[in-house]
C-alpha atoms as a PDB file:
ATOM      1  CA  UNK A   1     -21.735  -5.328  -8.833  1.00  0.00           C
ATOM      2  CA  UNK A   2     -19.640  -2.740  -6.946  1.00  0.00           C
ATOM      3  CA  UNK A   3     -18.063  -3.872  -3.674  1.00  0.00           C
ATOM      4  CA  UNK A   4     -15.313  -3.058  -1.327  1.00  0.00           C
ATOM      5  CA  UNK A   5     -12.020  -4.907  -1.115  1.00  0.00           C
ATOM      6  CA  UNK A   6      -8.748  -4.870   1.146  1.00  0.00           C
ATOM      7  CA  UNK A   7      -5.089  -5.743  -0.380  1.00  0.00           C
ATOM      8  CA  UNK A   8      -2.548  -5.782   2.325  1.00  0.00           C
ATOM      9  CA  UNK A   9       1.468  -4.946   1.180  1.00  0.00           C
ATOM     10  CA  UNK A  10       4.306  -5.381   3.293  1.00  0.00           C
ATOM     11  CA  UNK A  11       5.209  -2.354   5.149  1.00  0.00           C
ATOM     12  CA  UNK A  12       8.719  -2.337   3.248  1.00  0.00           C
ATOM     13  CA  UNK A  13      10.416   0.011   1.875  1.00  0.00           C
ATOM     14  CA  UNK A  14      10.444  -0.594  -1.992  1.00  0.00           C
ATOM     15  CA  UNK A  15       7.987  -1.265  -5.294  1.00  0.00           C
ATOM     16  CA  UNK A  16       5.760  -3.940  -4.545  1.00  0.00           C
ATOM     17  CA  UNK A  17       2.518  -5.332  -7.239  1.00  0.00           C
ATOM     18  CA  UNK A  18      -1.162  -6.124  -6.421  1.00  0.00           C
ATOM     19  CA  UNK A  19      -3.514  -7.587  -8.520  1.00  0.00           C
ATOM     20  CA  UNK A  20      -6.767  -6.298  -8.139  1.00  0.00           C
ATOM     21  CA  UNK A  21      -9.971  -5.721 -10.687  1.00  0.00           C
ATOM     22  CA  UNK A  22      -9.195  -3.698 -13.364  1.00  0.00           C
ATOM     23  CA  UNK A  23     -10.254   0.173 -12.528  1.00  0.00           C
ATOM     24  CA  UNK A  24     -10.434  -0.248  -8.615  1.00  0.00           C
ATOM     25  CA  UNK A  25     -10.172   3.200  -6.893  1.00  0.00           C
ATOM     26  CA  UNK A  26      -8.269   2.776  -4.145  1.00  0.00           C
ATOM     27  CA  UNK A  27     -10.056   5.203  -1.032  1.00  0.00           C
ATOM     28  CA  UNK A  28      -7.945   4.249   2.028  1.00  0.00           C
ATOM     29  CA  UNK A  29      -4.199   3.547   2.963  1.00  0.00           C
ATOM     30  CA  UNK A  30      -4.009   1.936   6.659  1.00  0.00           C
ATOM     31  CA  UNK A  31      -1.956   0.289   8.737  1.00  0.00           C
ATOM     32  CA  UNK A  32      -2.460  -3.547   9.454  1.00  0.00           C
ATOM     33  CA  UNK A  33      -0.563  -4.905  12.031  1.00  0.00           C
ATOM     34  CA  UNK A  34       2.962  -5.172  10.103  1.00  0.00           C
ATOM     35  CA  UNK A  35       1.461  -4.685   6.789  1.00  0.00           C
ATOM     36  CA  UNK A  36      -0.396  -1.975   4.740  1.00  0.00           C
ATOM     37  CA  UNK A  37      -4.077  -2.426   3.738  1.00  0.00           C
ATOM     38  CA  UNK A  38      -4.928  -0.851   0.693  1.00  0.00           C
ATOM     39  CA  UNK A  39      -9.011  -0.198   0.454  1.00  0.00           C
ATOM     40  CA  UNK A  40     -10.106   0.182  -3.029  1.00  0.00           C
ATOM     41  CA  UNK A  41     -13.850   0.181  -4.800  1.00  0.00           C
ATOM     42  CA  UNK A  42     -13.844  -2.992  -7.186  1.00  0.00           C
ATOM     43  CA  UNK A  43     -16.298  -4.445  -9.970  1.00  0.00           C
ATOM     44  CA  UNK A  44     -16.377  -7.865  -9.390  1.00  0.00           C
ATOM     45  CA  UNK A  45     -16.887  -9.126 -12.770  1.00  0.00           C
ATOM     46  CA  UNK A  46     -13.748  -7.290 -14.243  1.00  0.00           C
ATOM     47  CA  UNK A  47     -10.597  -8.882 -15.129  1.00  0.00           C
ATOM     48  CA  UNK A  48      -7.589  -8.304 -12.655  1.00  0.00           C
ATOM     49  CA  UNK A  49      -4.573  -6.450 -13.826  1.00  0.00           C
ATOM     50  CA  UNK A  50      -1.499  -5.796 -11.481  1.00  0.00           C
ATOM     51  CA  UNK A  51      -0.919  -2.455 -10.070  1.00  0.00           C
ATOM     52  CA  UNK A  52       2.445  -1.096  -8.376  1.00  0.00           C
ATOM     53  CA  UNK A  53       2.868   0.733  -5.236  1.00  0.00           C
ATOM     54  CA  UNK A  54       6.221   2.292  -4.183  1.00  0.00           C
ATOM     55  CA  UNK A  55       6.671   2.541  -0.476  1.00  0.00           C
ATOM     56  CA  UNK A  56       9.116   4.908   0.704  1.00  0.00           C
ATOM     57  CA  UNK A  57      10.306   6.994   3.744  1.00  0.00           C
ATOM     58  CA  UNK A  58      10.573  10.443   4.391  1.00  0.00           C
ATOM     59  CA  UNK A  59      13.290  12.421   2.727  1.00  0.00           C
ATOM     60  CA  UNK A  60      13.588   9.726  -0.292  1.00  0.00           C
ATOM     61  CA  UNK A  61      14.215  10.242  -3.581  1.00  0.00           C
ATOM     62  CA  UNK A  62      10.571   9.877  -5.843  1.00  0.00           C
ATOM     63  CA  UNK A  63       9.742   9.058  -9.358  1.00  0.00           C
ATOM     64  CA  UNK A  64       8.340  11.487 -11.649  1.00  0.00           C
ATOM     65  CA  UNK A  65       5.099   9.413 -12.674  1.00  0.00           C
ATOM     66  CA  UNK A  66       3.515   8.701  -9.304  1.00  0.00           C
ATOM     67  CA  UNK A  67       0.269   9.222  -7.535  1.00  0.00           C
ATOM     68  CA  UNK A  68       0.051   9.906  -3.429  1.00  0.00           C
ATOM     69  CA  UNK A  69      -2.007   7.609  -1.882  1.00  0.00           C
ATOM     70  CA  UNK A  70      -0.965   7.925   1.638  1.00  0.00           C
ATOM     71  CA  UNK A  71       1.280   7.646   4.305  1.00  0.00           C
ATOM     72  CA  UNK A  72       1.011   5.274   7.432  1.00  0.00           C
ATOM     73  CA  UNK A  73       2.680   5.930  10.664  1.00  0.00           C
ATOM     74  CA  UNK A  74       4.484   2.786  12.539  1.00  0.00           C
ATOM     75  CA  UNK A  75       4.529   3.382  16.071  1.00  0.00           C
ATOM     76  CA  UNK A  76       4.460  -0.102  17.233  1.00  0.00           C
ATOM     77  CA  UNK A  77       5.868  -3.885  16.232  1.00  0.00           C
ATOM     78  CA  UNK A  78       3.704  -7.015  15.978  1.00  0.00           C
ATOM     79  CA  UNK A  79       4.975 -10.267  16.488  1.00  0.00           C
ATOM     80  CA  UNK A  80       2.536 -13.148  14.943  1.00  0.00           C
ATOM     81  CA  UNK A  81       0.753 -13.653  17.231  1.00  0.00           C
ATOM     82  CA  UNK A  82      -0.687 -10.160  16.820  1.00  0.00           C
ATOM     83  CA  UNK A  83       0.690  -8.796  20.419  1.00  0.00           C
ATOM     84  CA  UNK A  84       2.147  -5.431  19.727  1.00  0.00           C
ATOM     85  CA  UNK A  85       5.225  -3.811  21.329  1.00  0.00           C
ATOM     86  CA  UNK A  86       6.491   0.051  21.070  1.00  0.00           C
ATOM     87  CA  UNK A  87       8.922   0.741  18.211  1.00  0.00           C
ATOM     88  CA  UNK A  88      12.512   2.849  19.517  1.00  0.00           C
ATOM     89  CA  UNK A  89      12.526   4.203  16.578  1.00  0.00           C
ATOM     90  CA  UNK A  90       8.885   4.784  14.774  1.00  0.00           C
ATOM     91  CA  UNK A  91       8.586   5.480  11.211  1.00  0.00           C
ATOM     92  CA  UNK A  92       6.447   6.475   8.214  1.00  0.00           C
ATOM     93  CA  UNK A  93       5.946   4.891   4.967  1.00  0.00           C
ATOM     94  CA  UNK A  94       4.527   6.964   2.055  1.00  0.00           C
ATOM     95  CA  UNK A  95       2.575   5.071  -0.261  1.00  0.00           C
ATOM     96  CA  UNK A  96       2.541   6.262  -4.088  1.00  0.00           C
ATOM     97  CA  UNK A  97       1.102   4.262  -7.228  1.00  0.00           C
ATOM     98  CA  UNK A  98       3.688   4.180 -10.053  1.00  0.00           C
ATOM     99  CA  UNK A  99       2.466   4.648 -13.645  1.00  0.00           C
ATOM    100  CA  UNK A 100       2.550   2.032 -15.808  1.00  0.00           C
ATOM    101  CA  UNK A 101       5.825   2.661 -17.659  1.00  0.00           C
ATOM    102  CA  UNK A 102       7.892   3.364 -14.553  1.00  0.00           C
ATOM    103  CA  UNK A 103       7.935  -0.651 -13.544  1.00  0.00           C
ATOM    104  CA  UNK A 104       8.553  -1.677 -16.918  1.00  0.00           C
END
């Protein structure tokens, strides 16, 4: 059965990995408080295989196997408690999938 699921990555610059069910299609990059939620269409019965997501700002160098997912504009800080304050300096983070052979 076909369902909807959130995966949340730091909002870092960097490569981070999420595991998710094998042949999600990711729909939606957001922001979520501090983090970045990933919105993908999942099969719930698949097996999970691990996926990686290069976050980078503007003017940064990029791989030559990637896929733009998005980009997420951080006007604001959160502190835990959820309460958010207004960034001096805001920034954006550009999401991109890396193939498979670029993190190996």
């Amino acid at each position: 059965m076909s369902c909807i699921q959130k995966f949340k990555i730091p909002a870092v610059d960097g490569i981070e990995t999420v595991e998710m069910p094998e042949n999600s299609e990711i729909f939606a990059v957001l922001q979520d408080g501090n983090d970045i939620a990933l919105f993908a269409t999942c099969e719930r019965e698949r097996d999970n295989e691990v996926r990686s997501f290069l976050l980078i700002r503007t003017d940064e160098d990029l791989p030559a196997e990637r896929t733009y997912l998005g980009s997420v504009s951080f006007l604001h800080a959160f502190n835990k408690s959820g309460v958010g304050t207004v960034r001096d300096t805001p920034f954006e983070l550009h999401v991109f999938e890396l193939a498979p052979e670029v993190t190996s």
